[in-house]
C-alpha atoms as a PDB file:
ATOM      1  CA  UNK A   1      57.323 151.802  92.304  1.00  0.00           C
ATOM      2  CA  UNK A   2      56.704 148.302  90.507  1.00  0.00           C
ATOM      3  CA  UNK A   3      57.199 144.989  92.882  1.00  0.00           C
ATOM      4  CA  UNK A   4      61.107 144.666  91.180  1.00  0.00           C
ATOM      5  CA  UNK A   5      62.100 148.129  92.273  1.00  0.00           C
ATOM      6  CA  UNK A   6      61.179 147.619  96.003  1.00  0.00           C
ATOM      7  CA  UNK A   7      63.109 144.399  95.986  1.00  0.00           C
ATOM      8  CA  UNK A   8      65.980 145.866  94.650  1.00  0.00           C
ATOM      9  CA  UNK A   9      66.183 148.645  97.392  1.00  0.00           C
ATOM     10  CA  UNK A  10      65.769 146.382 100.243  1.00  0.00           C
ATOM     11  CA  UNK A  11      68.712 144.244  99.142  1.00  0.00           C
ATOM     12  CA  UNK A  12      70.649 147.518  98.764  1.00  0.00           C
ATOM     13  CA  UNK A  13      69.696 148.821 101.990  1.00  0.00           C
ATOM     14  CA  UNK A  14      70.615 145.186 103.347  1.00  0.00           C
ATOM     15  CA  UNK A  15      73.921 145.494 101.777  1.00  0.00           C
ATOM     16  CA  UNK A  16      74.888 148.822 102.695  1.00  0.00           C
ATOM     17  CA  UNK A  17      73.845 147.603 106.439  1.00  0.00           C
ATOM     18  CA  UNK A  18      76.104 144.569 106.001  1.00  0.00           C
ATOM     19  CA  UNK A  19      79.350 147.170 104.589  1.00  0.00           C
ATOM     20  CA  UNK A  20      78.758 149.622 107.690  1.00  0.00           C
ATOM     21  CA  UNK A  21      79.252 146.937 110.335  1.00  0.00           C
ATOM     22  CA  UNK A  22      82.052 145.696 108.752  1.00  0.00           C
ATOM     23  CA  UNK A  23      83.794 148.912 109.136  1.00  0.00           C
ATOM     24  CA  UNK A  24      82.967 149.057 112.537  1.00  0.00           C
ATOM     25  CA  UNK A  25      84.753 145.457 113.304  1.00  0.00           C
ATOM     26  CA  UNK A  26      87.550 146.584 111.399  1.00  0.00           C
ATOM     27  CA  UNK A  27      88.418 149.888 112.119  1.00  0.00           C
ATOM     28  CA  UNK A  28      86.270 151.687 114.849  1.00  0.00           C
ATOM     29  CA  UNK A  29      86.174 148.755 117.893  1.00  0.00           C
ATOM     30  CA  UNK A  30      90.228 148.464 117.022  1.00  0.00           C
ATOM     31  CA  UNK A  31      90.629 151.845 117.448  1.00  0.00           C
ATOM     32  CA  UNK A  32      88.373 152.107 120.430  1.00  0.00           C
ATOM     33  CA  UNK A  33      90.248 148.972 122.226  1.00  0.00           C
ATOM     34  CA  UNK A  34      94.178 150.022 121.091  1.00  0.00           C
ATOM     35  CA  UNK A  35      94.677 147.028 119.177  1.00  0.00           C
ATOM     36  CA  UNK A  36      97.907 147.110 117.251  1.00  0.00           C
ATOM     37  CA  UNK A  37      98.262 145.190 113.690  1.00  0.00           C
ATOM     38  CA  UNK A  38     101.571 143.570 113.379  1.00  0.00           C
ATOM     39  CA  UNK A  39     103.695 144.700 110.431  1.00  0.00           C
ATOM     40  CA  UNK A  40     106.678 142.993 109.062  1.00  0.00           C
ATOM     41  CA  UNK A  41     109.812 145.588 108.682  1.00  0.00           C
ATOM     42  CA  UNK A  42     112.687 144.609 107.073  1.00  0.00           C
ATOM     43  CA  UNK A  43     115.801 143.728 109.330  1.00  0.00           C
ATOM     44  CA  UNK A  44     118.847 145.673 108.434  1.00  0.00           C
ATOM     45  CA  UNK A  45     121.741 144.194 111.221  1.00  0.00           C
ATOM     46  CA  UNK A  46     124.061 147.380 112.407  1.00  0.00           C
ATOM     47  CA  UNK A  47     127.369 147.931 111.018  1.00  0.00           C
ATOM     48  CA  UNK A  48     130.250 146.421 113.301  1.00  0.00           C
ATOM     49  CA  UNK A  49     132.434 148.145 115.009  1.00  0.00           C
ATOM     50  CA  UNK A  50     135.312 148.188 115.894  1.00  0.00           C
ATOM     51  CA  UNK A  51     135.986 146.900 119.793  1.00  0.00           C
ATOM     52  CA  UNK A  52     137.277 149.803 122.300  1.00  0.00           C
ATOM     53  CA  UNK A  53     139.053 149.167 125.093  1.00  0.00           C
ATOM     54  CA  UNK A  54     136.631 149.214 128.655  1.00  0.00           C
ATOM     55  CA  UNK A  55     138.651 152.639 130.105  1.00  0.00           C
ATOM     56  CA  UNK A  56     138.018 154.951 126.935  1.00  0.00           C
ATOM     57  CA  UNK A  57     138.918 157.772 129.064  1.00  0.00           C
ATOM     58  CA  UNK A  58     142.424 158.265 130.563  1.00  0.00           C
ATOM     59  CA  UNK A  59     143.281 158.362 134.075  1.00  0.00           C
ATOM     60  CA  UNK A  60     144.672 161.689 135.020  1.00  0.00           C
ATOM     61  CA  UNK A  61     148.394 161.846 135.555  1.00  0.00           C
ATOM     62  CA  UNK A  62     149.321 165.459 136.359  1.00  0.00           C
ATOM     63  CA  UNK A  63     150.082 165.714 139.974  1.00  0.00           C
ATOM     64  CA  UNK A  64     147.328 167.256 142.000  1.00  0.00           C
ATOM     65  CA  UNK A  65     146.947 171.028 142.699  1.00  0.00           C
ATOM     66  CA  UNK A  66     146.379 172.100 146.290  1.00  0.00           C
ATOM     67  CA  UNK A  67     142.712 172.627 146.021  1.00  0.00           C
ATOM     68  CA  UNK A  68     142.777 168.813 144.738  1.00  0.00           C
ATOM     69  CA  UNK A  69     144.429 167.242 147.755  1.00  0.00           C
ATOM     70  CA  UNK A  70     142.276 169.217 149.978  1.00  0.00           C
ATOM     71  CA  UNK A  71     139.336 167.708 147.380  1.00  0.00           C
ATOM     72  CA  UNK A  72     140.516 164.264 147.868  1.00  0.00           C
ATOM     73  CA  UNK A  73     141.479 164.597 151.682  1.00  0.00           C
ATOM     74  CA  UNK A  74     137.336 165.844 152.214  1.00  0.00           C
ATOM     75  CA  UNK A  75     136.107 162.645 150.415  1.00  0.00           C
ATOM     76  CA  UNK A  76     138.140 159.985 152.796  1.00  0.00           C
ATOM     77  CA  UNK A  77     135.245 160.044 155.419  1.00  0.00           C
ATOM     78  CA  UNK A  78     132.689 159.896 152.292  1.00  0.00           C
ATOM     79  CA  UNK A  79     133.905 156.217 151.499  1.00  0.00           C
ATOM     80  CA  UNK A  80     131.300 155.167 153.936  1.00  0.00           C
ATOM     81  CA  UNK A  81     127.673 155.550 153.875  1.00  0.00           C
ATOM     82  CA  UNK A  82     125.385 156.521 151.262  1.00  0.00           C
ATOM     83  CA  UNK A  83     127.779 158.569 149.062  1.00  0.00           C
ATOM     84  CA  UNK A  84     130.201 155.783 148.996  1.00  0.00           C
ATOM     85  CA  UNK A  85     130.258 154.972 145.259  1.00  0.00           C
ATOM     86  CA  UNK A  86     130.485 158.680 144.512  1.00  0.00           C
ATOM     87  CA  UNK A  87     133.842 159.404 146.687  1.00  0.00           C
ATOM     88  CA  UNK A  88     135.156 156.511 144.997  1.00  0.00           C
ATOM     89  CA  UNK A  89     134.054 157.592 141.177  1.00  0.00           C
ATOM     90  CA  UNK A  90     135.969 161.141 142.163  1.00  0.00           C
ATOM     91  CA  UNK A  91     139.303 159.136 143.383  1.00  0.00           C
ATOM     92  CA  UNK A  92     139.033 157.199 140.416  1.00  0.00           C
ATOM     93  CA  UNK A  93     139.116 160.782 138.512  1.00  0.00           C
ATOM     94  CA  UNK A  94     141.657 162.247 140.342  1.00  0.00           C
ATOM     95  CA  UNK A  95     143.522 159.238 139.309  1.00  0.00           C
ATOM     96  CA  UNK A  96     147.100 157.631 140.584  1.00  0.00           C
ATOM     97  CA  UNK A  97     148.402 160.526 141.977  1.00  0.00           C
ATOM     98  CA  UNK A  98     145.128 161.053 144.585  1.00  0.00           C
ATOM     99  CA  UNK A  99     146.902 157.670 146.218  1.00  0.00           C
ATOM    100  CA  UNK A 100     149.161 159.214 148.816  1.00  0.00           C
ATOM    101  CA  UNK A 101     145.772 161.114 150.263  1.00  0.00           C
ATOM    102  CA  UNK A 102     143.586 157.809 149.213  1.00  0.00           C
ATOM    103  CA  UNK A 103     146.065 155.345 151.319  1.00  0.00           C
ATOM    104  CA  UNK A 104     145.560 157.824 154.829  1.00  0.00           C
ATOM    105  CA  UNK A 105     141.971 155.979 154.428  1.00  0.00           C
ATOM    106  CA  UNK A 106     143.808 152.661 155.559  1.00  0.00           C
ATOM    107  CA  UNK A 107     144.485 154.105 159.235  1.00  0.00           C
ATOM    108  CA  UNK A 108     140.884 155.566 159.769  1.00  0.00           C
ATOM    109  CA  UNK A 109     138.449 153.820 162.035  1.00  0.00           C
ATOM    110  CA  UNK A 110     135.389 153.176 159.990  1.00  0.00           C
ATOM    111  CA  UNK A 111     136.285 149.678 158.358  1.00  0.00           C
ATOM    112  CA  UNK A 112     134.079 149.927 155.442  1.00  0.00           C
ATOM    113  CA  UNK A 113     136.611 153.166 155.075  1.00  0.00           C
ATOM    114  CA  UNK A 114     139.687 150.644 154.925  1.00  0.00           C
ATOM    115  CA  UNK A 115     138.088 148.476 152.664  1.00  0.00           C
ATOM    116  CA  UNK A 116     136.550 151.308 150.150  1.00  0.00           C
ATOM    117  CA  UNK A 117     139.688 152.392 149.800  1.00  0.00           C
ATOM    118  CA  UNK A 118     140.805 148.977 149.365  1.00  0.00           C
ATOM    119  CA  UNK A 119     138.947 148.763 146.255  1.00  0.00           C
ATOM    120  CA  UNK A 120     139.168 152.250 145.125  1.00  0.00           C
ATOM    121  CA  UNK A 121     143.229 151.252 144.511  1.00  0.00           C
ATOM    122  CA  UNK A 122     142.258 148.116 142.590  1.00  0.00           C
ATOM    123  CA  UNK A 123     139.848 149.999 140.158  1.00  0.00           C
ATOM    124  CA  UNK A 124     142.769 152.704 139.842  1.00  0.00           C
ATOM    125  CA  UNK A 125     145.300 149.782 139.304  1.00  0.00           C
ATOM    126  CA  UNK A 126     147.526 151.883 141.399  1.00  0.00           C
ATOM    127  CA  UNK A 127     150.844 149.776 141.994  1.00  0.00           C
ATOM    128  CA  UNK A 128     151.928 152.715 143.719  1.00  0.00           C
ATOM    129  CA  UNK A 129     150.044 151.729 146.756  1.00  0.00           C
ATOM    130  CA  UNK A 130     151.159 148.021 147.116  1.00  0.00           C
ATOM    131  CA  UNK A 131     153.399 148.871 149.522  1.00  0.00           C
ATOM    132  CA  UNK A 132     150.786 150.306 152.064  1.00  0.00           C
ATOM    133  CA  UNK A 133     148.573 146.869 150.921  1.00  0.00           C
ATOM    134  CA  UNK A 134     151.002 144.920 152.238  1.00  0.00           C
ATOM    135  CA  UNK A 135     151.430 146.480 155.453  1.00  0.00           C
ATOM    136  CA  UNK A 136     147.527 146.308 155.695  1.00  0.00           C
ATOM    137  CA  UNK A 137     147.313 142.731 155.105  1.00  0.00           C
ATOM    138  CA  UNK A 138     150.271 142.308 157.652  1.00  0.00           C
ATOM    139  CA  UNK A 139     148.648 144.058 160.450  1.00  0.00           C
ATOM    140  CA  UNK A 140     147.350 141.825 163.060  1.00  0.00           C
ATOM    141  CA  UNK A 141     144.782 144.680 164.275  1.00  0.00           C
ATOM    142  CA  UNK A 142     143.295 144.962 161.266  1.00  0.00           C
ATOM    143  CA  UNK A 143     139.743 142.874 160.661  1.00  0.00           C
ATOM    144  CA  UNK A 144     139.972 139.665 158.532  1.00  0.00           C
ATOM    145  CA  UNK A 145     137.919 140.676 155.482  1.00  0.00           C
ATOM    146  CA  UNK A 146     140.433 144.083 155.418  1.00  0.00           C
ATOM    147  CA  UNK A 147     143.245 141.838 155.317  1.00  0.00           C
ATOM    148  CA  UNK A 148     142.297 139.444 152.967  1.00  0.00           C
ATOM    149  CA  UNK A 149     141.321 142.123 150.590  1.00  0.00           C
ATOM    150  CA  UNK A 150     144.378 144.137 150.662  1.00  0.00           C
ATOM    151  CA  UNK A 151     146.215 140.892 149.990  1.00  0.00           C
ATOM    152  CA  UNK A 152     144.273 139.639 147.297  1.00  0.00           C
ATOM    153  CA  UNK A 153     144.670 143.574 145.015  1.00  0.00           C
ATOM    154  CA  UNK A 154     148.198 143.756 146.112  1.00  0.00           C
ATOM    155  CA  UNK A 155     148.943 140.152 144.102  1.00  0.00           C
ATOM    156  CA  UNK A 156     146.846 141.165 141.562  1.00  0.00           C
ATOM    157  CA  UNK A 157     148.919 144.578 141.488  1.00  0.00           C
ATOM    158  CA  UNK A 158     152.621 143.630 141.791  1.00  0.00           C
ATOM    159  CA  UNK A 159     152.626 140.260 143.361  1.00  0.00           C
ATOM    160  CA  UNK A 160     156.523 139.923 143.413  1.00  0.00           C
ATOM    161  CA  UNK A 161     156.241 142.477 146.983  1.00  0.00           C
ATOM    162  CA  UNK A 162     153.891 140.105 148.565  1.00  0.00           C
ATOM    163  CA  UNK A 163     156.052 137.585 149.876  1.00  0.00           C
ATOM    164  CA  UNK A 164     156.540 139.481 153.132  1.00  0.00           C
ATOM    165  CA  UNK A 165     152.703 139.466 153.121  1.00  0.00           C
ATOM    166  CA  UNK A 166     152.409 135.990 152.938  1.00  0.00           C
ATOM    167  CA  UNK A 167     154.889 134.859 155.386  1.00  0.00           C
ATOM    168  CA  UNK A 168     153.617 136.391 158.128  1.00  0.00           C
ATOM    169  CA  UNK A 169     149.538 135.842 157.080  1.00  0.00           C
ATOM    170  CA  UNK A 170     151.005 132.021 157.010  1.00  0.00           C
ATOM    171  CA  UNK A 171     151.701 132.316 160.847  1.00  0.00           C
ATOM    172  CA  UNK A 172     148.461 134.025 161.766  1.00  0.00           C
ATOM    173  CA  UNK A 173     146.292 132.598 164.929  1.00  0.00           C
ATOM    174  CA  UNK A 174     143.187 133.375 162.485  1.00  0.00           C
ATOM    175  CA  UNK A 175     142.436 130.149 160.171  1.00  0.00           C
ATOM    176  CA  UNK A 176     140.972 132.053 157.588  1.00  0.00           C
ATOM    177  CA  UNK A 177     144.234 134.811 157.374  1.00  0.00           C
ATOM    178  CA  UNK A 178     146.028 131.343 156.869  1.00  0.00           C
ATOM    179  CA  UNK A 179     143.746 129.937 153.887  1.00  0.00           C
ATOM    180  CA  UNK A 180     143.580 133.561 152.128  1.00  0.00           C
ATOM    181  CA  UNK A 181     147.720 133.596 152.376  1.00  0.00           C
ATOM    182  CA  UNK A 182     147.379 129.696 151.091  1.00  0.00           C
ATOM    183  CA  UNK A 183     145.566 130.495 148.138  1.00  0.00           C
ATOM    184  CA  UNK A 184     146.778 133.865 147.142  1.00  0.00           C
ATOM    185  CA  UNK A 185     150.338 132.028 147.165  1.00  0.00           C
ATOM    186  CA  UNK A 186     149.429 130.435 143.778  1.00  0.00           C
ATOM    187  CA  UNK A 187     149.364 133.705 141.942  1.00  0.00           C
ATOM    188  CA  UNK A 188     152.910 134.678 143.505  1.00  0.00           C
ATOM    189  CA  UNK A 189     155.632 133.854 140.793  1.00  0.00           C
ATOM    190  CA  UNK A 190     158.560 133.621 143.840  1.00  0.00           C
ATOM    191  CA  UNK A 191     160.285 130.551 144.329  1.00  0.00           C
ATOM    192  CA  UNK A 192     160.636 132.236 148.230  1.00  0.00           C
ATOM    193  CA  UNK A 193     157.180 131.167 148.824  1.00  0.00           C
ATOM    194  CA  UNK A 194     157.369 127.437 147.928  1.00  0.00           C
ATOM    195  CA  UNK A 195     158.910 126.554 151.448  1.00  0.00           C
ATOM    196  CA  UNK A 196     155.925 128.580 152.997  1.00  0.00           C
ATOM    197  CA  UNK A 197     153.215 126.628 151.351  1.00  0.00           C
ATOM    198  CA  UNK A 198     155.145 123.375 152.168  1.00  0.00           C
ATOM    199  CA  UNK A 199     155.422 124.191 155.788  1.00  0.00           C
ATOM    200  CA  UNK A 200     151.462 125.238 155.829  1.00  0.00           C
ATOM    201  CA  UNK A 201     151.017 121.516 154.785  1.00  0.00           C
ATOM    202  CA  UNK A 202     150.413 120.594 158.253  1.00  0.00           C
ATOM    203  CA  UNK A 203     148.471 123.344 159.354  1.00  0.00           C
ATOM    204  CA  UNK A 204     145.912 122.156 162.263  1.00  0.00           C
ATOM    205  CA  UNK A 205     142.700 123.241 159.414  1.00  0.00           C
ATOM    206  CA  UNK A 206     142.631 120.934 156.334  1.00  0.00           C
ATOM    207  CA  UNK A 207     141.162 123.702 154.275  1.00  0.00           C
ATOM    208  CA  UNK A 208     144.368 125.444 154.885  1.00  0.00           C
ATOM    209  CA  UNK A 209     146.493 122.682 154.408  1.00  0.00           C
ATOM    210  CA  UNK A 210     144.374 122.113 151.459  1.00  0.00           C
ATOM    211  CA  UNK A 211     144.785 125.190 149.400  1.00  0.00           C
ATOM    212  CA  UNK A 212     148.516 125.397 150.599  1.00  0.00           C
ATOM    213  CA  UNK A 213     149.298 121.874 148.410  1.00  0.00           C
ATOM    214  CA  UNK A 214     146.722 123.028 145.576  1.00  0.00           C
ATOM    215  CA  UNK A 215     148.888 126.457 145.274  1.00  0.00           C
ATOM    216  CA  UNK A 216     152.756 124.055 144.866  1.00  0.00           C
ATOM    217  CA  UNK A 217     150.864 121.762 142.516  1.00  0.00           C
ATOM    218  CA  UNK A 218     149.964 125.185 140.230  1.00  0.00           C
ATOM    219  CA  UNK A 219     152.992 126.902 140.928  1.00  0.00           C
ATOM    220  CA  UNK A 220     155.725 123.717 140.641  1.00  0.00           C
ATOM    221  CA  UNK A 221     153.779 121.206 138.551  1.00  0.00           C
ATOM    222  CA  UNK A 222     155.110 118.825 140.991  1.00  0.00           C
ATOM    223  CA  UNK A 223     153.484 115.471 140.291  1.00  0.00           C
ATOM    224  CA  UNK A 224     153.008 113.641 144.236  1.00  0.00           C
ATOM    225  CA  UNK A 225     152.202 110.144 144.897  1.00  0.00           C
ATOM    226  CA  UNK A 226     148.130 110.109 145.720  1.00  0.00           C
ATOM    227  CA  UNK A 227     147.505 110.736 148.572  1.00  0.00           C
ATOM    228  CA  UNK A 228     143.681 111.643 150.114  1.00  0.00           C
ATOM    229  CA  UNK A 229     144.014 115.127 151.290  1.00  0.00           C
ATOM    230  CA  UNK A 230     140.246 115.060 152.333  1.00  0.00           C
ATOM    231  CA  UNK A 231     140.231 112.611 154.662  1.00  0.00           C
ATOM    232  CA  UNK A 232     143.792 112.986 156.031  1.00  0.00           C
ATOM    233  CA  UNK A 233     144.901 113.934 160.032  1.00  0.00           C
ATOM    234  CA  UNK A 234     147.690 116.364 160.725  1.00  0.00           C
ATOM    235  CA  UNK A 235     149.972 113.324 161.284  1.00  0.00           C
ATOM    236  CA  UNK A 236     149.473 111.992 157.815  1.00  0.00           C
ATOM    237  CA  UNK A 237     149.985 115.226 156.621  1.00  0.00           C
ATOM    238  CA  UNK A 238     153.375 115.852 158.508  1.00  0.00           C
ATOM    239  CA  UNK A 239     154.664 112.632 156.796  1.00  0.00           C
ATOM    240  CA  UNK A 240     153.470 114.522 153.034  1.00  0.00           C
ATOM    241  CA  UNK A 241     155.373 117.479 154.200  1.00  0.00           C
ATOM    242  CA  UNK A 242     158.615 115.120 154.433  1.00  0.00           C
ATOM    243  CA  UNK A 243     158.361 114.317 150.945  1.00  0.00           C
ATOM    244  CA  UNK A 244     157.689 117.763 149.337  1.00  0.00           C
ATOM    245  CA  UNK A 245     160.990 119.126 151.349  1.00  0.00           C
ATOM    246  CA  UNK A 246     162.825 116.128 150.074  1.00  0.00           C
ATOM    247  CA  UNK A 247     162.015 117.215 146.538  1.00  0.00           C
ATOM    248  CA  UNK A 248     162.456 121.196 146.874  1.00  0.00           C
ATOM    249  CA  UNK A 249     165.784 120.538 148.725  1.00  0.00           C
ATOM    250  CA  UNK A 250     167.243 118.502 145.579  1.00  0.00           C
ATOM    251  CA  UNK A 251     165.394 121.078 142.933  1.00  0.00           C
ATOM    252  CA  UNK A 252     165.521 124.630 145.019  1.00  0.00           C
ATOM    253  CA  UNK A 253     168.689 125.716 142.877  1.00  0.00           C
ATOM    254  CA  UNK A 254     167.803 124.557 139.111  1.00  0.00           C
ATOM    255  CA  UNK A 255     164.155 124.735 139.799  1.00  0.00           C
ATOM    256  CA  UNK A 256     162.153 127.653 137.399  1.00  0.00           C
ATOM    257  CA  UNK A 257     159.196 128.859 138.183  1.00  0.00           C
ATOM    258  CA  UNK A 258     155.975 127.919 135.796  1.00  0.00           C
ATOM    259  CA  UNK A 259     153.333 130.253 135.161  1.00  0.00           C
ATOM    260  CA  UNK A 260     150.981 130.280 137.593  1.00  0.00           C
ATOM    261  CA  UNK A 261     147.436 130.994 136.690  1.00  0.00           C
ATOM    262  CA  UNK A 262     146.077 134.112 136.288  1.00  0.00           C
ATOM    263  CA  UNK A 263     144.056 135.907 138.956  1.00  0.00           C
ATOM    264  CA  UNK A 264     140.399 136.584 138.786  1.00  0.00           C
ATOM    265  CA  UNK A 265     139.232 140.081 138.612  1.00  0.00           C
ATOM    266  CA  UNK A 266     138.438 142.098 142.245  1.00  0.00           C
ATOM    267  CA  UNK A 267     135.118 141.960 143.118  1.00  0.00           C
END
C-alpha cells in the first residue's frame, strides 16, 4: 500500500469515527434520556356550538310511587354526614314532588338536616315549599344560620309570601335575624314591607339600621337629605325615621314599586 493509500484510510476511518458519534448525540443519548423534540401542529379551533341550558335533563314531574316515598323518607337522616351530597343528588332526581317527604327534614333534630334540606329545595327551585320556608325562618327555636337560610331561598323562590317572614324576623331579640330580614327586604317587591324597614331605622345595631335604609333606597329610589349613617346614634337615627314616615305617609297610596335588584344565586 503506497504512502497516499494509507493516508486516505486514516482520514476515512477518522470520518466514519466523527459520523458514529454524531448519531449517538442525536439519536441514542435522546432516546436513552426521554427527550422530546417539539413539533409544530397546525391549530384547527373547534366548531361552536350552540349554548345549552345548565339543567339539560328534566326534573321529574310524575307523582311518586309508594316505593319512592318510602325511597325519599330513608334518605332524610342521610342529609347529614358523609353521604350528604348523595341524599341530596337523589331528592334532586326525585324532583318537586319528593318535597312533601323532603320538608319533614325541617322538624328533625340534626341541624345540618334542616339546613340540607334547606338547600336541597333551592337547587329543586321548588316554590312548592315556600310556605314551610317561611314558617322555618319564623320559628324562634330554630338556630340563626337555619333561619337566615330558609329566608334568603324562600325570596329567591316566591318572595311576594315573605312578608310575614320579615315582619316578625324584624322584631327578633337576635341582631343578626334582624340584619338578614333588613337585607332580604330589598329583594321583596311589597309595598307592605316599606313601613318595616322604616321602623328598623332605629334599631339599637347600626348594621341593622344600616341595611334596613340601604333596602328603601333600592326598593323606593327615595332620594334623602345626607345624612352619615356610619357615625350616627340611635337618637339621630329616630329623627331620620321622622322624615322617611313623613314621605311614605304622603306617597303610600300613588306610590309603585321599582324593581328591586335581583338576588344572588344560593350558595
Amino acid at each position: 500500500m503506497t504512502v497516499q493509500q494509507r493516508r486516505s484510510c486514516r482520514w476515512m476511518i477518522v470520518l466514519m469515527t466523527l459520523m458514529l458519534g454524531m448519531a449517538q448525540t442525536l439519536w441514542a443519548e435522546p432516546i436513552g434520556k426521554g427527550w422530546v423534540i417539539p413539533v409544530q401542529v397546525p391549530y384547527e379551533a373547534p366548531p361552536k356550538g350552540q349554548d345549552l341550558p345548565a339543567e339539560s335533563v328534566p326534573q321529574n314531574t310524575k307523582p311518586l310511587t309508594d316505593g319512592e316515598v318510602q325511597r325519599a323518607e330513608a334518605l332524610l337522616p342521610l342529609l347529614e354526614g358523609t353521604q350528604e351530597f348523595w341524599a341530596m343528588g337523589e331528592f334532586v332526581h326525585l324532583g318537586e314532588p319528593a318535597v312533601p317527604v323532603l320538608v319533614k327534614g325541617l322538624t328533625m333534630p340534626g341541624p345540618r338536616i334542616r339546613y340540607n334540606v334547606i338547600e336541597t329545595i333551592s337547587m329543586l327551585k321548588a316554590t312548592s315549599a315556600v310556605p314551610a320556608l317561611v314558617a322555618t325562618a319564623k320559628e324562634p327555636n330554630e338556630i340563626p344560620r337555619v333561619r337566615e337560610h330558609a329566608l334568603r331561598v324562600a325570596v329567591r323562590l316566591n318572595p311576594a309570601k315573605v312578608v310575614d317572614a320579615i315582619e316578625v324576623m324584624a322584631k327578633d331579640q337576635n341582631s343578626s335575624i334582624r340584619k338578614a330580614a333588613a337585607f332580604e327586604a330589598r329583594y321583596v317587591r311589597e309595598k307592605t314591607v316599606v313601613p318595616v324597614l322604616i321602623g328598623m331605622i332605629t334599631d339599637e345595631e347600626r348594621f341593622v339600621a344600616l341595611s334596613a335604609v340601604q333596602s328603601l333606597w333600592i326598593l323606593t329610589r327615595h332620594e334623602t337629605e345626607f345624612h352619615d349613617w356610619e357615625t350616627s346614634t340611635k337618637q339621630d337615627r329616630q329623627e331620620w325615621t321622622t322624615e322617611w314616615l313623613e314621605w311614605w305617609n304622603g306617597q303610600k297610596d300613588s306610590f309603585e314599586m321599582s324593581d328591586p335588584k335581583r338576588p344572588a344565586r344560593v350558595r
